[in-house]
Each structure stands twice: as C-alpha cells, then as structure tokens.
PDB file of N, CA and C in Angstrom:
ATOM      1  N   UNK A   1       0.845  -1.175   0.000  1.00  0.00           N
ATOM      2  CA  UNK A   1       0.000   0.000   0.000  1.00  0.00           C
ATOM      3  C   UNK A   1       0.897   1.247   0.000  1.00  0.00           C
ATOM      4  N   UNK A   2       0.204   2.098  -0.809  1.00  0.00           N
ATOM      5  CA  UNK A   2       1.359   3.509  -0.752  1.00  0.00           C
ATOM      6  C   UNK A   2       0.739   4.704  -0.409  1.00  0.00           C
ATOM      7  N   UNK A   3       1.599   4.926   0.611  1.00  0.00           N
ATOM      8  CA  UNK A   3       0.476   6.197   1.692  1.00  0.00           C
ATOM      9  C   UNK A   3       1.709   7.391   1.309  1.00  0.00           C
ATOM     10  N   UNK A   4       1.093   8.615   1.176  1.00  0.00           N
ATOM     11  CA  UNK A   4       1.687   9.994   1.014  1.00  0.00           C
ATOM     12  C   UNK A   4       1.877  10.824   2.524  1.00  0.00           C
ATOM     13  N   UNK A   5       2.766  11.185   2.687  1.00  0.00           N
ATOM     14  CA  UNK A   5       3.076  12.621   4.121  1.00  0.00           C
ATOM     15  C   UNK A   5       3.346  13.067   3.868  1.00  0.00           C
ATOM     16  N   UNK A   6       3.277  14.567   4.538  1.00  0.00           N
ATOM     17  CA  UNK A   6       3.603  15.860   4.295  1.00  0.00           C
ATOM     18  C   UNK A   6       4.523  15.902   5.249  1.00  0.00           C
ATOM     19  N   UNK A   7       6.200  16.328   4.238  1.00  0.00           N
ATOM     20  CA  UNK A   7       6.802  17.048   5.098  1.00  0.00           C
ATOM     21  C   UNK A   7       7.447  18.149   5.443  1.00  0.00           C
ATOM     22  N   UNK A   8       7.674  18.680   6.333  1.00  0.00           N
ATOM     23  CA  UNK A   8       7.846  20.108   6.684  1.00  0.00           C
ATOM     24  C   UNK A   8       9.353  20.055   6.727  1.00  0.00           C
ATOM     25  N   UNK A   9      10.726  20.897   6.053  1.00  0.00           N
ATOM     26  CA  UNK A   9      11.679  21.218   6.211  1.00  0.00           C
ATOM     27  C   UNK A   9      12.330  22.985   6.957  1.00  0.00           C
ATOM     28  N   UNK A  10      12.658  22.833   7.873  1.00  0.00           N
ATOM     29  CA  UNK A  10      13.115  23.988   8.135  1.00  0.00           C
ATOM     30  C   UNK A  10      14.795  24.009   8.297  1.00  0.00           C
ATOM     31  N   UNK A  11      15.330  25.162   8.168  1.00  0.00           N
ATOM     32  CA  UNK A  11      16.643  25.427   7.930  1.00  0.00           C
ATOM     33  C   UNK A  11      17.038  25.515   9.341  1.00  0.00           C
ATOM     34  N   UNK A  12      18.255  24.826  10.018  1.00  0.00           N
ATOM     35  CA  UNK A  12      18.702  24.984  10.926  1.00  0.00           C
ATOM     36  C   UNK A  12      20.264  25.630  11.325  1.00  0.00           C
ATOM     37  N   UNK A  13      21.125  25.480  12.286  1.00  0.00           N
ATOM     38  CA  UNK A  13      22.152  25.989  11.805  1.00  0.00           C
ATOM     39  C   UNK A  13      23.194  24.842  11.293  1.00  0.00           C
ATOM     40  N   UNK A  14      22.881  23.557  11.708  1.00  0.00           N
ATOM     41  CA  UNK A  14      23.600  22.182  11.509  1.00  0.00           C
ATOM     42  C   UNK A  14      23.077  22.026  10.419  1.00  0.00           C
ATOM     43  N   UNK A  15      21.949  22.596   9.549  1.00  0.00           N
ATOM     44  CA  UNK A  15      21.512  21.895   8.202  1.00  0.00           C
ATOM     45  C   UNK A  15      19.851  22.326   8.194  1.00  0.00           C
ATOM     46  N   UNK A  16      19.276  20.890   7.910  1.00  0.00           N
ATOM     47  CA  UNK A  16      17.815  21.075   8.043  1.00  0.00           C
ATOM     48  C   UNK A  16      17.561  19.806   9.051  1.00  0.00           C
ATOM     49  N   UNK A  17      16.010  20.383   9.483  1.00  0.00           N
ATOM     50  CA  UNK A  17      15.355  19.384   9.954  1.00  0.00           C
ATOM     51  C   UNK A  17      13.658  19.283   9.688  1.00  0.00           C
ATOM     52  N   UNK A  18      13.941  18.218   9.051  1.00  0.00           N
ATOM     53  CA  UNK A  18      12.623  17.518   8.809  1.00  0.00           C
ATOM     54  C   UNK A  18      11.751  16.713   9.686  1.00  0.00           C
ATOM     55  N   UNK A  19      10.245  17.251   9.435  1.00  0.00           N
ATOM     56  CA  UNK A  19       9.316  16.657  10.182  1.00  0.00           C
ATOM     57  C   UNK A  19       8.214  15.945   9.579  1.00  0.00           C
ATOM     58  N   UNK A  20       7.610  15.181   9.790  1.00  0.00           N
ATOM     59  CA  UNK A  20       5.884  15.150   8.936  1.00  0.00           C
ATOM     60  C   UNK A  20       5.163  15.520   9.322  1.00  0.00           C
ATOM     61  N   UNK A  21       3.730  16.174   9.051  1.00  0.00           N
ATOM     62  CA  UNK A  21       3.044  17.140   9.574  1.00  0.00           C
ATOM     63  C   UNK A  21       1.817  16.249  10.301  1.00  0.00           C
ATOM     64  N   UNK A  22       1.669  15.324   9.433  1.00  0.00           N
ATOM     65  CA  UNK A  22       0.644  13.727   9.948  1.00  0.00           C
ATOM     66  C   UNK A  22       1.139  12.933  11.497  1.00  0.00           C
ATOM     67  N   UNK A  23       2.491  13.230  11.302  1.00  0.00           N
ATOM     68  CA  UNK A  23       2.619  11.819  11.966  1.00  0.00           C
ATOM     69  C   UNK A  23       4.572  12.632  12.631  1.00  0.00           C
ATOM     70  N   UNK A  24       4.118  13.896  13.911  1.00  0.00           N
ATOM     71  CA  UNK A  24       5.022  14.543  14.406  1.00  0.00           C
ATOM     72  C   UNK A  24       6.299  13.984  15.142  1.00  0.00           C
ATOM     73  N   UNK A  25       5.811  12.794  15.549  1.00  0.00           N
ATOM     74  CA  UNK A  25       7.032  11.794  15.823  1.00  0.00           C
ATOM     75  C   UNK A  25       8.351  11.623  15.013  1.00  0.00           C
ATOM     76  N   UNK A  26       7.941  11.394  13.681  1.00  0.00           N
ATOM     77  CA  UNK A  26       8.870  11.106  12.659  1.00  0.00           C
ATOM     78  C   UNK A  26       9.444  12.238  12.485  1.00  0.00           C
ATOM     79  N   UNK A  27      11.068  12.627  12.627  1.00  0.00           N
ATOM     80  CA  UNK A  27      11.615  13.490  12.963  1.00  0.00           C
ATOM     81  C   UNK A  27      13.353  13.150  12.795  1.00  0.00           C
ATOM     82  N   UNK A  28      14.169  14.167  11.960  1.00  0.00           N
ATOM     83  CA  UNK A  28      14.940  13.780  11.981  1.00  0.00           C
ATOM     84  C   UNK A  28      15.897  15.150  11.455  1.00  0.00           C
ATOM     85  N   UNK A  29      17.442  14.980  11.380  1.00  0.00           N
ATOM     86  CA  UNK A  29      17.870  16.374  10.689  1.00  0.00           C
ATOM     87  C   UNK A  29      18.994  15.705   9.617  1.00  0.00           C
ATOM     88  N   UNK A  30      19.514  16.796   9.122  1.00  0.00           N
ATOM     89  CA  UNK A  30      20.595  16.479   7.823  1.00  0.00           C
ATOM     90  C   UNK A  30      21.105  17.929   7.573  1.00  0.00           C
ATOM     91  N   UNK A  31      22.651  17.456   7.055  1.00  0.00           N
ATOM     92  CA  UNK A  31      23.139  18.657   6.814  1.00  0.00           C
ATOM     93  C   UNK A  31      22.951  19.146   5.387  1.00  0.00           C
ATOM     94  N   UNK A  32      22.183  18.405   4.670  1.00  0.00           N
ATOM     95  CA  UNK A  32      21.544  18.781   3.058  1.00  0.00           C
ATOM     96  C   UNK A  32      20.291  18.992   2.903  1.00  0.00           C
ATOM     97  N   UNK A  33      19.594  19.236   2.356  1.00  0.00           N
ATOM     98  CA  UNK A  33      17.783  19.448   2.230  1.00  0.00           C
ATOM     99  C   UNK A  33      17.797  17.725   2.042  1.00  0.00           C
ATOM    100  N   UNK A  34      18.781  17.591   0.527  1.00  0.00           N
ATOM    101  CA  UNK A  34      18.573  16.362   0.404  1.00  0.00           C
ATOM    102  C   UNK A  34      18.592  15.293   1.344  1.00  0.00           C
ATOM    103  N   UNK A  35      20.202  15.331   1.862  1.00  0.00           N
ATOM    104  CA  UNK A  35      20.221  14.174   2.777  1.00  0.00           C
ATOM    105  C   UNK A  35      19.083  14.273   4.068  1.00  0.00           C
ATOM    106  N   UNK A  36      18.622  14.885   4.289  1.00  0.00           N
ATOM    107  CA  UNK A  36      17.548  15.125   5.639  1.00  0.00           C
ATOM    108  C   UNK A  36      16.078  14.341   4.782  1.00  0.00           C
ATOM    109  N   UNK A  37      16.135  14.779   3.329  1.00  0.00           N
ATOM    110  CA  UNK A  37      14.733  14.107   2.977  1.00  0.00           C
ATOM    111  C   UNK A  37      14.925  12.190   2.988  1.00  0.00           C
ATOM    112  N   UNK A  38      16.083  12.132   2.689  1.00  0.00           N
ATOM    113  CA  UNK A  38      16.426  10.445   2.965  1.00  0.00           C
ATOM    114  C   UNK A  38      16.523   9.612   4.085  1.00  0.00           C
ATOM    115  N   UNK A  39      16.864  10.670   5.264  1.00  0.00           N
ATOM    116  CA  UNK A  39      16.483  10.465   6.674  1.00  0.00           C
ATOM    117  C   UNK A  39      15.587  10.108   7.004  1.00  0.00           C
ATOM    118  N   UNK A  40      14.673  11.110   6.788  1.00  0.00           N
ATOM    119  CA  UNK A  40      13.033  11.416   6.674  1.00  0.00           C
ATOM    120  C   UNK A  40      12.150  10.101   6.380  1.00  0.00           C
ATOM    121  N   UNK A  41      12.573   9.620   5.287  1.00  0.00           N
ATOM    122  CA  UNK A  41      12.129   8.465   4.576  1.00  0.00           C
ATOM    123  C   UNK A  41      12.716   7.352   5.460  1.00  0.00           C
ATOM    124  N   UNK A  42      13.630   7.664   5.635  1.00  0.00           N
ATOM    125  CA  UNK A  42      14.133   6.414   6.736  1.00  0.00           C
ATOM    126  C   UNK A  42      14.013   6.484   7.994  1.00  0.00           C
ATOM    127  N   UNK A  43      13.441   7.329   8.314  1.00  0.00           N
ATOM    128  CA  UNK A  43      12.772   7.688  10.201  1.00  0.00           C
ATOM    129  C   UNK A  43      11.529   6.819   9.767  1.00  0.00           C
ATOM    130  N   UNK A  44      10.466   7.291   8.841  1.00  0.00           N
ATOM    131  CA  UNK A  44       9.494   6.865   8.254  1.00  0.00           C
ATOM    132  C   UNK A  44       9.303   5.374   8.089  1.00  0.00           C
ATOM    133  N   UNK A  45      10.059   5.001   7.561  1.00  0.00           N
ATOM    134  CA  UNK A  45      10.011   3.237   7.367  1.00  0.00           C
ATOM    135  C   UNK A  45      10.194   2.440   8.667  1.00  0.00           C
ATOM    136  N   UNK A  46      11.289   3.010   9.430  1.00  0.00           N
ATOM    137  CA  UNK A  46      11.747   2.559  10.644  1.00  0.00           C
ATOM    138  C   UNK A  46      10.301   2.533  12.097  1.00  0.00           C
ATOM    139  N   UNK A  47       9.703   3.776  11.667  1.00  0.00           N
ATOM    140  CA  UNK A  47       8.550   3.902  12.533  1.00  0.00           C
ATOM    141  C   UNK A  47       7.471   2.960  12.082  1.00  0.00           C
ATOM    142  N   UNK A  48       7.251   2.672  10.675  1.00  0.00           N
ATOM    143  CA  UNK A  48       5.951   2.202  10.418  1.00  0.00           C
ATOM    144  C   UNK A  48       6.288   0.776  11.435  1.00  0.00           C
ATOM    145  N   UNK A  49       7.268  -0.038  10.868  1.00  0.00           N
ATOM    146  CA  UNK A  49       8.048  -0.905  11.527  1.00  0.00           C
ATOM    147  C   UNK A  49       7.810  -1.360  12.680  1.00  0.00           C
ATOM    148  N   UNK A  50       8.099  -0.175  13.616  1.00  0.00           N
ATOM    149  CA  UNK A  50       8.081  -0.323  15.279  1.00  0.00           C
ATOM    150  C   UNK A  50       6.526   0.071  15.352  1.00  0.00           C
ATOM    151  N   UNK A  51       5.461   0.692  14.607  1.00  0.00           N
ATOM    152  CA  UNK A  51       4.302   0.272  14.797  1.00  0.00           C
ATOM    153  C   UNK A  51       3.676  -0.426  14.709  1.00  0.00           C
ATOM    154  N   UNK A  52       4.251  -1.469  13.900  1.00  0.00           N
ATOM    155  CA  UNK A  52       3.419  -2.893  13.308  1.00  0.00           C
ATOM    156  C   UNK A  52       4.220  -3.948  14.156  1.00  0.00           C
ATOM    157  N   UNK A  53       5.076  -3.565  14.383  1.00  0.00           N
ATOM    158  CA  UNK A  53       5.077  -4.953  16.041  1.00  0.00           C
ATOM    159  C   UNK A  53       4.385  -4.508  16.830  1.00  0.00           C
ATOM    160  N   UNK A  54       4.667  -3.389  17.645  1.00  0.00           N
ATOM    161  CA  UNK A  54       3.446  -2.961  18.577  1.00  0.00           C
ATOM    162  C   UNK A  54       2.043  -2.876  18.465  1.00  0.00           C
ATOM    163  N   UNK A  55       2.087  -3.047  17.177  1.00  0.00           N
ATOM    164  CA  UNK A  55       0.135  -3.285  16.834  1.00  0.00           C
ATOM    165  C   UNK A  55      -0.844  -2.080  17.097  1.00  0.00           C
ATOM    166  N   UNK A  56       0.445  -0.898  17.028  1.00  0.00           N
ATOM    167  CA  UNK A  56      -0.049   0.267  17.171  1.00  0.00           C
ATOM    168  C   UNK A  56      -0.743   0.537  15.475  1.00  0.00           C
ATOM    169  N   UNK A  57      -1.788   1.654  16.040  1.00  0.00           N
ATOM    170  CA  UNK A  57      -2.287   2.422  14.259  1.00  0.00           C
ATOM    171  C   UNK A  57      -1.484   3.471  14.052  1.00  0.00           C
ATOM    172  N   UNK A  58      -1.165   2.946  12.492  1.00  0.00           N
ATOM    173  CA  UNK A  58      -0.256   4.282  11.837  1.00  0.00           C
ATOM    174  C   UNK A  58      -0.919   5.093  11.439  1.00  0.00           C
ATOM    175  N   UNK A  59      -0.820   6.202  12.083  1.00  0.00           N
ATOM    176  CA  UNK A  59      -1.495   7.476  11.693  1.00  0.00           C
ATOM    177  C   UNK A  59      -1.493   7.714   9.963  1.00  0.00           C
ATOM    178  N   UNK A  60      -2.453   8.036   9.309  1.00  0.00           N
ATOM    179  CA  UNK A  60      -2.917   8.642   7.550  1.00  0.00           C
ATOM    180  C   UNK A  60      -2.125   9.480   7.211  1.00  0.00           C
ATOM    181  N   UNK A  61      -1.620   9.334   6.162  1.00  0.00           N
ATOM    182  CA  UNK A  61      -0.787  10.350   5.285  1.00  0.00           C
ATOM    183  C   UNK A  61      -1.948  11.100   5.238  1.00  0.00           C
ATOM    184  N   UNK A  62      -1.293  11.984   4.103  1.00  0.00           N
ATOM    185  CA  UNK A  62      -2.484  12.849   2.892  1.00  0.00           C
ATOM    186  C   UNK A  62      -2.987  14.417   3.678  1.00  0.00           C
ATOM    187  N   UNK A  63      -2.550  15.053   4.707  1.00  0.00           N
ATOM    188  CA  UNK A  63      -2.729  16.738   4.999  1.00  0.00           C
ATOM    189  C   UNK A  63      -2.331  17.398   3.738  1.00  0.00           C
ATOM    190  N   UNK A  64      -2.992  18.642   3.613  1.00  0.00           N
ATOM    191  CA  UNK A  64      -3.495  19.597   2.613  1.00  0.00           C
ATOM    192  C   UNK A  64      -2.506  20.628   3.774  1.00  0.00           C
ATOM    193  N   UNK A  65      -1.437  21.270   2.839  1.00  0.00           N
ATOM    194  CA  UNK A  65      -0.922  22.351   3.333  1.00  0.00           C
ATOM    195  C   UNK A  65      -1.113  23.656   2.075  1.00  0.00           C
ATOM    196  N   UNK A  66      -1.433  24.777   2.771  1.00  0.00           N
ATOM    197  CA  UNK A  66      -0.760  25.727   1.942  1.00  0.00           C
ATOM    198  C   UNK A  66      -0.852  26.876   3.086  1.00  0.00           C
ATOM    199  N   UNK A  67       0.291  27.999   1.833  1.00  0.00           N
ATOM    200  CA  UNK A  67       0.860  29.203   2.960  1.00  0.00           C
ATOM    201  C   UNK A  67      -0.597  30.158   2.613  1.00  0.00           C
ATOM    202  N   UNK A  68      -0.706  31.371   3.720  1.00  0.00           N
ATOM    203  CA  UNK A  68      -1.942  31.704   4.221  1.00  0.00           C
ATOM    204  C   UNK A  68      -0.836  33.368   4.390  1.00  0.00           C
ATOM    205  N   UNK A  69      -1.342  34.242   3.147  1.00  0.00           N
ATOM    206  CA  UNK A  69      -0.305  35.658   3.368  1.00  0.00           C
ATOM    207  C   UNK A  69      -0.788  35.978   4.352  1.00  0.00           C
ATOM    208  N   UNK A  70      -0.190  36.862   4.880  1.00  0.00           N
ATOM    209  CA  UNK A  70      -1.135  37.930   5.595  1.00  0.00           C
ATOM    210  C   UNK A  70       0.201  39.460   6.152  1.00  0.00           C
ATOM    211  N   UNK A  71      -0.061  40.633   6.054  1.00  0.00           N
ATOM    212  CA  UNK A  71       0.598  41.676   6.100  1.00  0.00           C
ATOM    213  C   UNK A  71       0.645  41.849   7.320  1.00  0.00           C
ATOM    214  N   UNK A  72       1.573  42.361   8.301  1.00  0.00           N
ATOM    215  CA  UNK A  72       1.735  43.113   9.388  1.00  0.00           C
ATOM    216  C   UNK A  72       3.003  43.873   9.703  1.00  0.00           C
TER     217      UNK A  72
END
C-alpha cells in the first residue's frame, strides 16, 4: 500500500530538519535538504516498523498544506 506525508523542512544551523506534519514523531535532521529528505524516509520506514510490532495504528498520510499571506 502507498500512503503519502507531508513534510515540513526547516533550515537549521547544523543543516535542516525535517518533520511530517501527519505523523510529528517522525523526525529527523541532515546537513543537506537532500540528505535530511532520505532520513526522513528512513525515520518513516523505521517507525511504520516499530508500529506494526506494537500493533499500534499508523497514523494517515495525505494533509493539505498551503501558505496563508497575511501583512503586518
């Protein structure tokens, strides 16, 4: 089955760090956009993992983001 997440990158001073916006656990950093998105993917796999022994529910991909202007 192929489930989609949203993830959030922010710039840090070690690099970036990536989050998913679904599923806030999954969490990880990198000193590339890139290498942090491969992390990401591999925090990701590693969690589904440790949820399916625990027989925990994996939280749904698929959040709707967009930016929201606003002046001040």
């Amino acid at each position: 089955m192929l489930s989609n997440y949203t993830a959030r990158y922010t710039k840090i001073s070690s690099g970036y760090l990536g989050q998913l916006v679904e599923w806030p656990e999954v969490i990880t950093e990198g000193k590339t956009l890139e290498e942090c998105r491969e992390m990401l993917k591999d925090a990701l796999r590693e969690m589904i993992l440790a949820y399916r022994q625990q027989k925990k529910e994996i939280p749904p991909g698929g959040a709707l983001l967009e930016q929201v202007p606003v002046e001040f």
